[in-house]
PDB file of N, CA and C in Angstrom:
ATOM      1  N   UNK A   1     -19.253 -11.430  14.843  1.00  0.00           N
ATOM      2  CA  UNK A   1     -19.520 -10.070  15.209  1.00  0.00           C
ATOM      3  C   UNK A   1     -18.486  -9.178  14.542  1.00  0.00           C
ATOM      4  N   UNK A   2     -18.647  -8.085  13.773  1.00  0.00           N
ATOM      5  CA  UNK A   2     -17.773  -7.016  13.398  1.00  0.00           C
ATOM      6  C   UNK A   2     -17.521  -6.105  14.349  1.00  0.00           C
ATOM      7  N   UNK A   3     -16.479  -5.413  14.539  1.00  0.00           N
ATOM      8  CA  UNK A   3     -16.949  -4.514  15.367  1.00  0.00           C
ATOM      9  C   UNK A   3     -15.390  -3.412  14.833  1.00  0.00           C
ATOM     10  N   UNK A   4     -15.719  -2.058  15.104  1.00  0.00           N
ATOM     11  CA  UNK A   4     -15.279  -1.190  14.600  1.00  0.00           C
ATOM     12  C   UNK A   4     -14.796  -0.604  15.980  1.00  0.00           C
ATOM     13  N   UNK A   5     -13.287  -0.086  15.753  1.00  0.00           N
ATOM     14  CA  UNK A   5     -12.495   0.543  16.786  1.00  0.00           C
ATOM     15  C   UNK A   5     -12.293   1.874  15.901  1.00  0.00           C
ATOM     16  N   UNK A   6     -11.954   2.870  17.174  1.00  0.00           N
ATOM     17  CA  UNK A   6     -11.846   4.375  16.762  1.00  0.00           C
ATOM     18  C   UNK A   6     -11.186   5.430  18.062  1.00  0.00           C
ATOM     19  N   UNK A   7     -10.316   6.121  17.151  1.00  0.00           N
ATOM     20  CA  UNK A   7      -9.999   7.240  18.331  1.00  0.00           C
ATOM     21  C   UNK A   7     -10.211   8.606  17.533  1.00  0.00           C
ATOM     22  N   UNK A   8     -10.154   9.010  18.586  1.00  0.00           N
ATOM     23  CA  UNK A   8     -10.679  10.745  17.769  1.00  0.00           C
ATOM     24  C   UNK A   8      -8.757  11.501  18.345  1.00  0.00           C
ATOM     25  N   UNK A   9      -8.505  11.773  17.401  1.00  0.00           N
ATOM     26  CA  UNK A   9      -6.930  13.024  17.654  1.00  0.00           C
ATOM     27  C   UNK A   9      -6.976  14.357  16.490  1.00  0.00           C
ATOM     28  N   UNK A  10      -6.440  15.210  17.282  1.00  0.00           N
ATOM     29  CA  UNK A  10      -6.059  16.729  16.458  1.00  0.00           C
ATOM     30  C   UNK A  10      -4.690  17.347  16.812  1.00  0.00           C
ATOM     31  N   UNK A  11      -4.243  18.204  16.350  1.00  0.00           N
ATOM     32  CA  UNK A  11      -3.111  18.780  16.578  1.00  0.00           C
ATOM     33  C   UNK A  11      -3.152  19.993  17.917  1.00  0.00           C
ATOM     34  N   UNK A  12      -3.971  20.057  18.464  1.00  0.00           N
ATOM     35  CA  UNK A  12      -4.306  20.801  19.897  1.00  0.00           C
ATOM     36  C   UNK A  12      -5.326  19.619  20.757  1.00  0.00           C
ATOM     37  N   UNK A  13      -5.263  19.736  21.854  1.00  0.00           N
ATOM     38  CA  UNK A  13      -5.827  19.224  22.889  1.00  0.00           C
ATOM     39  C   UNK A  13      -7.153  18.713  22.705  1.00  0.00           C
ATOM     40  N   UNK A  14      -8.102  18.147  22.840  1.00  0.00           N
ATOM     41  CA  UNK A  14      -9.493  18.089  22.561  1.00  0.00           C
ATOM     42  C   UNK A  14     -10.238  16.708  23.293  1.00  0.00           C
ATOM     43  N   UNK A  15     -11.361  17.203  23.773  1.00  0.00           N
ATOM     44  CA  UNK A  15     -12.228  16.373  24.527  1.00  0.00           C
ATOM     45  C   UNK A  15     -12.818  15.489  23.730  1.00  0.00           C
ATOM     46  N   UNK A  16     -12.994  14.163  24.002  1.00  0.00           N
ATOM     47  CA  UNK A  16     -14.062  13.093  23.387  1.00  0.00           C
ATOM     48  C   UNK A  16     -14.422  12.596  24.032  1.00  0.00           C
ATOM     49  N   UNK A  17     -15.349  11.963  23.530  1.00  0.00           N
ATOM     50  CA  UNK A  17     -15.760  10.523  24.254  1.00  0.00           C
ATOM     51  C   UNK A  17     -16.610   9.797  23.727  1.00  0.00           C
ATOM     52  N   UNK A  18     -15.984   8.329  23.480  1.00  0.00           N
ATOM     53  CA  UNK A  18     -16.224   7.301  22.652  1.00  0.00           C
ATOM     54  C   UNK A  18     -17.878   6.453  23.539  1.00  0.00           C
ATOM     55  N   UNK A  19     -18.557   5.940  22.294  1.00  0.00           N
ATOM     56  CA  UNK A  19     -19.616   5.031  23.431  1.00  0.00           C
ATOM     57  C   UNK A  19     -19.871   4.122  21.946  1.00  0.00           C
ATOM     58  N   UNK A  20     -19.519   2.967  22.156  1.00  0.00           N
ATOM     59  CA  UNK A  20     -19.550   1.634  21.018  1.00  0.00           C
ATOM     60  C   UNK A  20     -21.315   1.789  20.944  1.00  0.00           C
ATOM     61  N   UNK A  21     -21.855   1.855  20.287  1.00  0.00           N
ATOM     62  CA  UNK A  21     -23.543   2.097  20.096  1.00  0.00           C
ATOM     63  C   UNK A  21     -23.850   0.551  19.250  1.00  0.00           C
ATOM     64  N   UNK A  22     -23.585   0.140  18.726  1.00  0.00           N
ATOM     65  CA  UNK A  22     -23.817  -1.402  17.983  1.00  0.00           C
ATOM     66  C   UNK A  22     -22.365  -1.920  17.791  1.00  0.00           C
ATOM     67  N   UNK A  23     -22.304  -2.640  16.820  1.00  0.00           N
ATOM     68  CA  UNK A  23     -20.993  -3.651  16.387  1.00  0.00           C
ATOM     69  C   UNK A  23     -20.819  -2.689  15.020  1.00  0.00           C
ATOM     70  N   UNK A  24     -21.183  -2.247  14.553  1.00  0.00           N
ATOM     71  CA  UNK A  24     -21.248  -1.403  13.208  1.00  0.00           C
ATOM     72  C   UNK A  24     -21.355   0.310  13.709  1.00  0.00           C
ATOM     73  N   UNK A  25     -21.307   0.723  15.005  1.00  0.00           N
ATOM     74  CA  UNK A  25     -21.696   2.250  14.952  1.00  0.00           C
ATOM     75  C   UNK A  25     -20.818   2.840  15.673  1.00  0.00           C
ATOM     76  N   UNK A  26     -20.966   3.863  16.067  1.00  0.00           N
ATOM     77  CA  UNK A  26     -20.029   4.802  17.416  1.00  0.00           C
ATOM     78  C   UNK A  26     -20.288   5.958  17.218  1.00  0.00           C
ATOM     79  N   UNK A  27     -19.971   6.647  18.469  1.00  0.00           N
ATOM     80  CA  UNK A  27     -20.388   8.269  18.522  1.00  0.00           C
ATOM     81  C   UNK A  27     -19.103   8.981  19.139  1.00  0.00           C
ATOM     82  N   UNK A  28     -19.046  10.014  18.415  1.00  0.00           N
ATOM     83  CA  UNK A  28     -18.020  10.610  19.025  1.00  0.00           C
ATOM     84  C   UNK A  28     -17.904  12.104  18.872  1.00  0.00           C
ATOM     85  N   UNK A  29     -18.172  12.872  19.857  1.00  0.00           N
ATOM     86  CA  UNK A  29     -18.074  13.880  20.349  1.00  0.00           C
ATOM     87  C   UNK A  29     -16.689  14.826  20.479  1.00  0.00           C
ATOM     88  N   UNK A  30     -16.238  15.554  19.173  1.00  0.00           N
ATOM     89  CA  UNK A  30     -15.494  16.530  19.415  1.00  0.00           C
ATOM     90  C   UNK A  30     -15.186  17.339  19.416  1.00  0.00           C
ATOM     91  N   UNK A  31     -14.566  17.766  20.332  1.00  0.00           N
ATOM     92  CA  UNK A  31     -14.652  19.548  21.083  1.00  0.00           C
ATOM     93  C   UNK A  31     -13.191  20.076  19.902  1.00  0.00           C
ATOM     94  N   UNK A  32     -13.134  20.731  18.955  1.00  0.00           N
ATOM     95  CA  UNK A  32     -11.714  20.881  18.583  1.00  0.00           C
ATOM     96  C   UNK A  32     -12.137  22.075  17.929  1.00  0.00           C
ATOM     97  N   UNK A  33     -10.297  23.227  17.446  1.00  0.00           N
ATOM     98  CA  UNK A  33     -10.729  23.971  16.704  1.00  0.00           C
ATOM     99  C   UNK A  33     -11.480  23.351  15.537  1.00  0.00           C
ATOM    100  N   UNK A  34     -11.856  24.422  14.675  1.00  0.00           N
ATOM    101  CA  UNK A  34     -12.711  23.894  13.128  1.00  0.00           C
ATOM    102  C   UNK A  34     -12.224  23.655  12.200  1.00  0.00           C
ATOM    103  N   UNK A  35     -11.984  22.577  11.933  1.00  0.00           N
ATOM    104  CA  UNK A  35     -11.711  21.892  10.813  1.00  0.00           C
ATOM    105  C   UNK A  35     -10.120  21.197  11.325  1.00  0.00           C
ATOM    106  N   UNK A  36     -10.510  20.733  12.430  1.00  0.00           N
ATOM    107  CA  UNK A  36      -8.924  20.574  12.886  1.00  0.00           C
ATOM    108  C   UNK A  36      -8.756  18.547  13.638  1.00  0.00           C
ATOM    109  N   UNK A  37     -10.013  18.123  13.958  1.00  0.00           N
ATOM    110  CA  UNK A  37     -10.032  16.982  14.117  1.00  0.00           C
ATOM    111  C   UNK A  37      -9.782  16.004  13.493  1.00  0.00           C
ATOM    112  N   UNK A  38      -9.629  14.421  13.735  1.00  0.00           N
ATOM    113  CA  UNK A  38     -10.025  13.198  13.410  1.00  0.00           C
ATOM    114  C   UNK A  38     -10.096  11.927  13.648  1.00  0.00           C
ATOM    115  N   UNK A  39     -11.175  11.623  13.005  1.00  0.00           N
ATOM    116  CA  UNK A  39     -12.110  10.321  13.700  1.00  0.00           C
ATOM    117  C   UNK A  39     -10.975   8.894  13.089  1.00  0.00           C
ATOM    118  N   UNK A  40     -10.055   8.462  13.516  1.00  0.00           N
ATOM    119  CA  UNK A  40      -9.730   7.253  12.745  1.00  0.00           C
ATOM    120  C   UNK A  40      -9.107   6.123  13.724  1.00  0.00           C
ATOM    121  N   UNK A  41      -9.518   4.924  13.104  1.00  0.00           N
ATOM    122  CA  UNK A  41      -9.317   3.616  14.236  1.00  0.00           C
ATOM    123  C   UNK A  41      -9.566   2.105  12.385  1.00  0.00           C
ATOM    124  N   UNK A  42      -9.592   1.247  13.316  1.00  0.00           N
ATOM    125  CA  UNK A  42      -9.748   0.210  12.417  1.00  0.00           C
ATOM    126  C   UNK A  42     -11.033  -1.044  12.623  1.00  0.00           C
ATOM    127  N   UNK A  43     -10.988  -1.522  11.258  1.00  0.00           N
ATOM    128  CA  UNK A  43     -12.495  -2.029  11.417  1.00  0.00           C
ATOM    129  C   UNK A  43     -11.863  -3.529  11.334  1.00  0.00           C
ATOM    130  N   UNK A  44     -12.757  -4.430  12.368  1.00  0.00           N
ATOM    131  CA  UNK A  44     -11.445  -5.861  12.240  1.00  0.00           C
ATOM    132  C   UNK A  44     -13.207  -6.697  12.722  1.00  0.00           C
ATOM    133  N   UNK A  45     -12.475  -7.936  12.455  1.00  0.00           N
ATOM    134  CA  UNK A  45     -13.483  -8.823  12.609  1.00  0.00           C
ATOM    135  C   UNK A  45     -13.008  -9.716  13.758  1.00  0.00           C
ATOM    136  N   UNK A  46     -14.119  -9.918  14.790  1.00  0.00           N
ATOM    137  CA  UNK A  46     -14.270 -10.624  15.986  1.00  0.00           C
ATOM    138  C   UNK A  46     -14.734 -12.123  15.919  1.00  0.00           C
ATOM    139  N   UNK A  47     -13.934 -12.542  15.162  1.00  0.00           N
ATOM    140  CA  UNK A  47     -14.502 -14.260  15.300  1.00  0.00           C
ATOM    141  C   UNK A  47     -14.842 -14.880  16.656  1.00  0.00           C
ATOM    142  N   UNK A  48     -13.943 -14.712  17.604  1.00  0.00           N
ATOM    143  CA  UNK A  48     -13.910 -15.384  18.456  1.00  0.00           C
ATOM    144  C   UNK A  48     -15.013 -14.907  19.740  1.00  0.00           C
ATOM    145  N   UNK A  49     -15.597 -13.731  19.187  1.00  0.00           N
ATOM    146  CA  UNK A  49     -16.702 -12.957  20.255  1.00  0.00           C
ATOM    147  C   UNK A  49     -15.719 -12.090  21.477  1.00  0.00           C
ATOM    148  N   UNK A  50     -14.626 -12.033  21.837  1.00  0.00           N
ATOM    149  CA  UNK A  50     -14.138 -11.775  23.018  1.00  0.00           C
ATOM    150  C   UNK A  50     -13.452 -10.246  23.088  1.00  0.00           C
ATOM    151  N   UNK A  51     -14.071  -9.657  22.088  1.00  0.00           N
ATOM    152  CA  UNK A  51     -14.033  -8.431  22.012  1.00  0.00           C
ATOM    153  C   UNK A  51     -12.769  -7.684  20.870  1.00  0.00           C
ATOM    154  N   UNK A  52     -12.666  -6.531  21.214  1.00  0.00           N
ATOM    155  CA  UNK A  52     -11.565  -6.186  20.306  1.00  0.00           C
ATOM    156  C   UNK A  52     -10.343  -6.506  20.437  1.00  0.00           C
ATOM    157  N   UNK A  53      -9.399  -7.462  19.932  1.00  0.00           N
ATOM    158  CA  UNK A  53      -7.913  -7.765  20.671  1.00  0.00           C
ATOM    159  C   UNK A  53      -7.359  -8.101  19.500  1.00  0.00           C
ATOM    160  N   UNK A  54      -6.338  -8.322  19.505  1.00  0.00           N
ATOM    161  CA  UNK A  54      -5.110  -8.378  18.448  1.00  0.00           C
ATOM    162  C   UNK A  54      -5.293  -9.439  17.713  1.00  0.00           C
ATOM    163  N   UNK A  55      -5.938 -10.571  17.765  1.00  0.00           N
ATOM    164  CA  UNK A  55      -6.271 -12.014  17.105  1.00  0.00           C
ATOM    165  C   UNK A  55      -7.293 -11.490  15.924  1.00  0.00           C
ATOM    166  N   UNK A  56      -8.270 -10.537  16.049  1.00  0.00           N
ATOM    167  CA  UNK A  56      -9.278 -10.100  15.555  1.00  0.00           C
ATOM    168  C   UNK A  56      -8.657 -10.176  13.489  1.00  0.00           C
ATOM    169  N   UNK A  57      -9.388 -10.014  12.727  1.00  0.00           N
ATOM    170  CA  UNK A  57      -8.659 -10.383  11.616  1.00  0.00           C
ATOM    171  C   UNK A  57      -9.394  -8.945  10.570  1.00  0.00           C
ATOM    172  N   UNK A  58      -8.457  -8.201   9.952  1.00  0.00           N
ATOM    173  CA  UNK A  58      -8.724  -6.512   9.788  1.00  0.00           C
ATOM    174  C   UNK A  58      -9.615  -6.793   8.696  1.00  0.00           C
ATOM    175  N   UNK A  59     -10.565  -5.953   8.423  1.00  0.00           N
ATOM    176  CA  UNK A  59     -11.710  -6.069   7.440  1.00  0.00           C
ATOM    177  C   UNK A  59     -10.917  -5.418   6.756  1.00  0.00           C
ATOM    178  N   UNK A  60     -10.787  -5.041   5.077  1.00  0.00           N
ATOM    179  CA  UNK A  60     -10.491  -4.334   4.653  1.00  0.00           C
ATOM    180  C   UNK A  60     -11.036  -3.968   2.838  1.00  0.00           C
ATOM    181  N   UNK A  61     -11.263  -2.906   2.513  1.00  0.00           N
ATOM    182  CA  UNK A  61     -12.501  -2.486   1.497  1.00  0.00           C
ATOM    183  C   UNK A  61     -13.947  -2.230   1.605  1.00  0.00           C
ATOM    184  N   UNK A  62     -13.862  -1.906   3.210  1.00  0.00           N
ATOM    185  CA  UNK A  62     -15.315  -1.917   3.668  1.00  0.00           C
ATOM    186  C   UNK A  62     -15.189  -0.382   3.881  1.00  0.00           C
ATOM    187  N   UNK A  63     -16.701  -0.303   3.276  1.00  0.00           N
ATOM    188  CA  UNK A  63     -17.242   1.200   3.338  1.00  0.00           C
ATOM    189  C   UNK A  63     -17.503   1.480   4.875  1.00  0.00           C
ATOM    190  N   UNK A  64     -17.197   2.495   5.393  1.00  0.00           N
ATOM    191  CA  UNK A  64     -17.546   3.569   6.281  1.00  0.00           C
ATOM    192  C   UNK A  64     -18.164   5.002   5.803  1.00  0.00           C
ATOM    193  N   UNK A  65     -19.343   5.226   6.619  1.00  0.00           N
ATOM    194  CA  UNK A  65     -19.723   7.039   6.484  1.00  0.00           C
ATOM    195  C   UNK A  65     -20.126   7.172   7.861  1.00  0.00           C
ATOM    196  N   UNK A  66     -19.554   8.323   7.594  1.00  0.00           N
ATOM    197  CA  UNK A  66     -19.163   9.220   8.927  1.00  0.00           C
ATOM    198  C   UNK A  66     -20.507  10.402   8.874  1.00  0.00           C
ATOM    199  N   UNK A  67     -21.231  10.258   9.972  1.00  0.00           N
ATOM    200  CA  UNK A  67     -22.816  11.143  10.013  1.00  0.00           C
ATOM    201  C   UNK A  67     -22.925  11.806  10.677  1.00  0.00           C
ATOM    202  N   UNK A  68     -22.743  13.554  10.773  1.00  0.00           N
ATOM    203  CA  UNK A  68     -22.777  14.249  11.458  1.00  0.00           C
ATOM    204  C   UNK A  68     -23.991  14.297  12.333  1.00  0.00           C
ATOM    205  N   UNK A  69     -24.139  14.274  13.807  1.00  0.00           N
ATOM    206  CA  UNK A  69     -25.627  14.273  14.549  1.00  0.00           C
ATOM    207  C   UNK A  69     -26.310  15.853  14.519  1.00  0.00           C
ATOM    208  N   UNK A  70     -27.553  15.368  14.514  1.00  0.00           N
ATOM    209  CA  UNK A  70     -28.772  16.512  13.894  1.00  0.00           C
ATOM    210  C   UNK A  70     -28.595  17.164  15.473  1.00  0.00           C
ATOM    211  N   UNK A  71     -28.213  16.766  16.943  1.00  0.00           N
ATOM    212  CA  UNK A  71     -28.175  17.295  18.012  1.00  0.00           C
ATOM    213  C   UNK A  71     -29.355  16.396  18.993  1.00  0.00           C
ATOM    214  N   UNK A  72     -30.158  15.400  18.574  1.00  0.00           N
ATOM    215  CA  UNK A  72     -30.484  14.530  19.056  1.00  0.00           C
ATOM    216  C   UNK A  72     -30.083  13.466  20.317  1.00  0.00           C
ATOM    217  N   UNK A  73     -28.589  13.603  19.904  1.00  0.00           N
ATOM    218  CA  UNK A  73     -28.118  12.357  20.136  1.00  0.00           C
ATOM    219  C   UNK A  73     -28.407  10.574  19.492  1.00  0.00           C
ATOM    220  N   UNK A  74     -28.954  10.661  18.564  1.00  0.00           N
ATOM    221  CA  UNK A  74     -29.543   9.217  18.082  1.00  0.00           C
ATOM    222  C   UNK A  74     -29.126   9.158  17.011  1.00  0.00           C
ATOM    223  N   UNK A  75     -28.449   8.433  16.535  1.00  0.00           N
ATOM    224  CA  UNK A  75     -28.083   8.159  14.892  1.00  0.00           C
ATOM    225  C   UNK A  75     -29.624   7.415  14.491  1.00  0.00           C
ATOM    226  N   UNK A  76     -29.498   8.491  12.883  1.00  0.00           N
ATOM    227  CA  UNK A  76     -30.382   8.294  12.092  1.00  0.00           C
ATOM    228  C   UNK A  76     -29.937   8.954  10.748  1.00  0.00           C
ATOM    229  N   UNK A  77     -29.835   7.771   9.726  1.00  0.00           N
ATOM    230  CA  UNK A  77     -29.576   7.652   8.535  1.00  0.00           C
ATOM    231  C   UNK A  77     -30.325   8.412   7.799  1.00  0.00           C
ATOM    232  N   UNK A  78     -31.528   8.742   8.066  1.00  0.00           N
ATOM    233  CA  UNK A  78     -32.195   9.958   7.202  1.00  0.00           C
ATOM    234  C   UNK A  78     -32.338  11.165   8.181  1.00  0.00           C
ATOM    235  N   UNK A  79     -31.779  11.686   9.060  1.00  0.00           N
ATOM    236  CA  UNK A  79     -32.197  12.916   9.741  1.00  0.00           C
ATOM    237  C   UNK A  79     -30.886  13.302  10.035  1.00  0.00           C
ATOM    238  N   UNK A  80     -29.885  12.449  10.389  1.00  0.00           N
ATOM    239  CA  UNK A  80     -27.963  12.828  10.580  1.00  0.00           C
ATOM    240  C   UNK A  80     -27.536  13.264   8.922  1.00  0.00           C
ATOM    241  N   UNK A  81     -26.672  14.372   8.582  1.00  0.00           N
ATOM    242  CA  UNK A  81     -26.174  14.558   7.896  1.00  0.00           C
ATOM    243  C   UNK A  81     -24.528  13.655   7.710  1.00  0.00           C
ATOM    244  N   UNK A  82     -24.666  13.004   6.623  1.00  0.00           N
ATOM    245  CA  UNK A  82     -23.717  12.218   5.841  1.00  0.00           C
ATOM    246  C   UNK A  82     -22.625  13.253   5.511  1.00  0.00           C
ATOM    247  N   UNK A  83     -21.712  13.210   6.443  1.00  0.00           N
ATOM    248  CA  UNK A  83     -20.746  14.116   6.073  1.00  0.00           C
ATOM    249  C   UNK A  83     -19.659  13.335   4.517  1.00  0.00           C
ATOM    250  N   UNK A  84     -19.079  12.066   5.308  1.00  0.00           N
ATOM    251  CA  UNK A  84     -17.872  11.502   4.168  1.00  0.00           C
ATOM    252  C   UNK A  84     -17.957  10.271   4.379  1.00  0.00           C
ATOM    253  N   UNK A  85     -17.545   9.591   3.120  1.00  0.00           N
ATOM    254  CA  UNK A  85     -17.408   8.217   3.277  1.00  0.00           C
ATOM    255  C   UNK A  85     -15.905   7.756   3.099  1.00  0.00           C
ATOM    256  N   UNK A  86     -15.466   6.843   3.694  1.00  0.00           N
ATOM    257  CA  UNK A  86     -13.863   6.338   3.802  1.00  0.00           C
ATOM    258  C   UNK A  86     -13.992   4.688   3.492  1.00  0.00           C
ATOM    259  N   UNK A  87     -12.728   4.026   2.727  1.00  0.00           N
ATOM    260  CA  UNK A  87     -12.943   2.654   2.449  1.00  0.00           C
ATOM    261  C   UNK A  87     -11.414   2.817   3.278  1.00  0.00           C
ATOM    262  N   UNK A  88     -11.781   1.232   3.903  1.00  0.00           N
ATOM    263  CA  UNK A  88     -10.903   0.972   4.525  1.00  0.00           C
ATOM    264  C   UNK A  88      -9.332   0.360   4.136  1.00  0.00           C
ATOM    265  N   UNK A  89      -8.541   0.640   4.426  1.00  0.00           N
ATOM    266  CA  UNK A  89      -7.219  -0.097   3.805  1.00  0.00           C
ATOM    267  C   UNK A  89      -7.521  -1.274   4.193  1.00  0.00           C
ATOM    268  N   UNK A  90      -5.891  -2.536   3.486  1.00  0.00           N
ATOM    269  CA  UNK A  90      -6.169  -3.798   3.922  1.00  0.00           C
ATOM    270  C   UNK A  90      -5.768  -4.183   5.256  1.00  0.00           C
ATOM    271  N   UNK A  91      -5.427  -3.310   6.265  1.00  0.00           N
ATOM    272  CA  UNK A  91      -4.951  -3.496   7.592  1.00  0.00           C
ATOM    273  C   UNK A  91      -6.822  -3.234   8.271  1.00  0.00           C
ATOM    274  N   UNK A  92      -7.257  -2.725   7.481  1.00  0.00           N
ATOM    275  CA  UNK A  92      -9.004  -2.345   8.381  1.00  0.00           C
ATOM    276  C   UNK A  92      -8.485  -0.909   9.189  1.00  0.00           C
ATOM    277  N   UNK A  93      -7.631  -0.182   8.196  1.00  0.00           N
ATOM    278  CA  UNK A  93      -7.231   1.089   9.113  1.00  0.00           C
ATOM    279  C   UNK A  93      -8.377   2.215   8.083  1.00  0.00           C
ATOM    280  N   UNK A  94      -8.802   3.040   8.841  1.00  0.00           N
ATOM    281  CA  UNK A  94      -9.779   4.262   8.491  1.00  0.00           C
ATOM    282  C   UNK A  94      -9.519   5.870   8.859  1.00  0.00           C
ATOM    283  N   UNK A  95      -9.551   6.566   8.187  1.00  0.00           N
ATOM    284  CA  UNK A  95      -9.574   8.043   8.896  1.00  0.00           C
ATOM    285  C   UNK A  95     -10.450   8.872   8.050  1.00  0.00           C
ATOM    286  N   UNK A  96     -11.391   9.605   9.198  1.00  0.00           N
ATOM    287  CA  UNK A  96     -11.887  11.119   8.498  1.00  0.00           C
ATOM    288  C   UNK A  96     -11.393  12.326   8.905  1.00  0.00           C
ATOM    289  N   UNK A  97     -10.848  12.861   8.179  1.00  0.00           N
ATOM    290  CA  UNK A  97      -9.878  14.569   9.079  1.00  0.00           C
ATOM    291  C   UNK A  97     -10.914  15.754   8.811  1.00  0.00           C
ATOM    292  N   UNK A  98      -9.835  16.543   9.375  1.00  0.00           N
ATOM    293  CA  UNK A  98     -10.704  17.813   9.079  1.00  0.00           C
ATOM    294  C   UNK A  98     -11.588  18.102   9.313  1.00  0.00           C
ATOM    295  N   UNK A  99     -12.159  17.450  10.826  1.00  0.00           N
ATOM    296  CA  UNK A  99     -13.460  17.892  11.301  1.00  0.00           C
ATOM    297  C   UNK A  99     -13.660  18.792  12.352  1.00  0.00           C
ATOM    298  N   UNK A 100     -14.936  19.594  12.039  1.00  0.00           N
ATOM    299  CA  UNK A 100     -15.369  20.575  13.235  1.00  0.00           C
ATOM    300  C   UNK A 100     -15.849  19.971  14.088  1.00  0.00           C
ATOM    301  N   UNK A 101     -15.533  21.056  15.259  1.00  0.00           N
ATOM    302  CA  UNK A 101     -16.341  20.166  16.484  1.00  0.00           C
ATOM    303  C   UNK A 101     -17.952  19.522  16.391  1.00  0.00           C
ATOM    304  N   UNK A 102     -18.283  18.432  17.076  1.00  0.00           N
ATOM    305  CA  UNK A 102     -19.670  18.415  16.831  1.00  0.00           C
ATOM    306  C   UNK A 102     -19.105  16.644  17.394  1.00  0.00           C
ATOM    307  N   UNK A 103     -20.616  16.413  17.094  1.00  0.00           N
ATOM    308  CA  UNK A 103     -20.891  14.771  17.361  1.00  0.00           C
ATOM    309  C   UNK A 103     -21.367  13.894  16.476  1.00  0.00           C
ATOM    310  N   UNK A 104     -20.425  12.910  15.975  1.00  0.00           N
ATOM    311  CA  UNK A 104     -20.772  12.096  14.778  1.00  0.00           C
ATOM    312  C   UNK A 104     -20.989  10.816  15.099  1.00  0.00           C
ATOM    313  N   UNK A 105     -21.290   9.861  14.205  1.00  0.00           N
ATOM    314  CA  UNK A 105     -21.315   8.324  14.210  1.00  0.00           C
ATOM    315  C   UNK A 105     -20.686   8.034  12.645  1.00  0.00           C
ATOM    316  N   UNK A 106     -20.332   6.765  13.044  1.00  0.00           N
ATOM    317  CA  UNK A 106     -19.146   5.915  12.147  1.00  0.00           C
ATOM    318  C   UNK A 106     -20.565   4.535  11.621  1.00  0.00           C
ATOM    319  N   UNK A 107     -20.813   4.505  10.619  1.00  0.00           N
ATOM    320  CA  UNK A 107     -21.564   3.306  10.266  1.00  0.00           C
ATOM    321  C   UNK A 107     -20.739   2.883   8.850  1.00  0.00           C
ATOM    322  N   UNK A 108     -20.703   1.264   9.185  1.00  0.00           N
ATOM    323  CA  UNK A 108     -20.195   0.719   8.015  1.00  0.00           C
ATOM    324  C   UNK A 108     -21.421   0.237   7.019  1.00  0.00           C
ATOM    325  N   UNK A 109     -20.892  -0.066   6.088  1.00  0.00           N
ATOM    326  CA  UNK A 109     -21.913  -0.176   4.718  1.00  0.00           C
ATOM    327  C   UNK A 109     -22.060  -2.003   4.758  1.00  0.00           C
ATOM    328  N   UNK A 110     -23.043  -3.020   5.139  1.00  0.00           N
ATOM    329  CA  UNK A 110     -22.356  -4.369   5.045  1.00  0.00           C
ATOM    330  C   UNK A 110     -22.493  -5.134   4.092  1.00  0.00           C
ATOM    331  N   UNK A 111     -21.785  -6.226   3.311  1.00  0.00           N
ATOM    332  CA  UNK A 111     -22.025  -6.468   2.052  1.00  0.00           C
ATOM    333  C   UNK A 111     -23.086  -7.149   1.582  1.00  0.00           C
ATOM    334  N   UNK A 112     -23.601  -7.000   0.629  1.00  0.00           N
ATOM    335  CA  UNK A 112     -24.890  -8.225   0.281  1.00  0.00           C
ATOM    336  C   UNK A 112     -25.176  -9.205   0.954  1.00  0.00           C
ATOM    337  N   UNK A 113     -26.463  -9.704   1.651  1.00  0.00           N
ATOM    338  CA  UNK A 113     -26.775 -10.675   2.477  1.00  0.00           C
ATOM    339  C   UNK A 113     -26.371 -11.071   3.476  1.00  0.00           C
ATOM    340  N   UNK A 114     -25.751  -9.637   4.017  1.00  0.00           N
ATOM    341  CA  UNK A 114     -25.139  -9.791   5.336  1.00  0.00           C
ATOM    342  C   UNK A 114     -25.932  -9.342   6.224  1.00  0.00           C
ATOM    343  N   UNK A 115     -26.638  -9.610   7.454  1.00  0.00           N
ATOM    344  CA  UNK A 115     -27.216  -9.201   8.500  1.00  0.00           C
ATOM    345  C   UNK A 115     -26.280  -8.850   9.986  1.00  0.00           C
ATOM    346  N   UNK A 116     -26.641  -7.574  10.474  1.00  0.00           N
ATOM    347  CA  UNK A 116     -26.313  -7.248  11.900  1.00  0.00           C
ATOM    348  C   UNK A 116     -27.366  -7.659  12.737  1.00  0.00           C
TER     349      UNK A 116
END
């Protein structure tokens, strides 16, 4: 199982709230001035199934894009606007800055012949 960790921080106060949507997705909702947020956490691999914990082993060179929501609430790859894409360092660390408030999802890109 992959699974992707994330916190949302800005330089003023700001509301989120995280909801893991698959092993590859997340949504996150933030209230911040404009252009003042960001979405960043790390993408690690769950061998052992037992969730996200420190044993986990960091993915790293894996694509992320970050998809602004149409106001739906539902991620969708052709109707969410594709704001940015981020490759991950070799720790599986990620960040997108500079975001306006709003509600996005985090989907990773997975490599050839890989199934979720």
């Amino acid at each position: 199982m992959r699974a992707i960790s994330a916190f949302a921080s800005m330089q003023k106060p700001l509301h989120c709230s995280l909801a893991l949507l698959t092993s590859i997705a997340l949504s996150v909702n933030v209230s911040a001035q404009p252009s003042s947020a960001v979405i960043a956490g790390r993408a690690v691999e769950d061998l052992t199934g037992n969730g996200v914990t420190m044993d986990d082993t960091p993915i790293a060179n894996r694509i992320l894009h970050l998809f602004r929501d149409n106001g739906d609430g539902v991620f969708s790859a052709t109707s969410d606007t594709l704001i940015k894409s981020e490759t991950t360092k070799r720790d599986g660390a990620y960040a997108f800055r500079n975001l306006a408030a709003g509600t996005y999802f985090v989907r990773q890109s997975l490599p050839a012949f890989w199934v979720q």
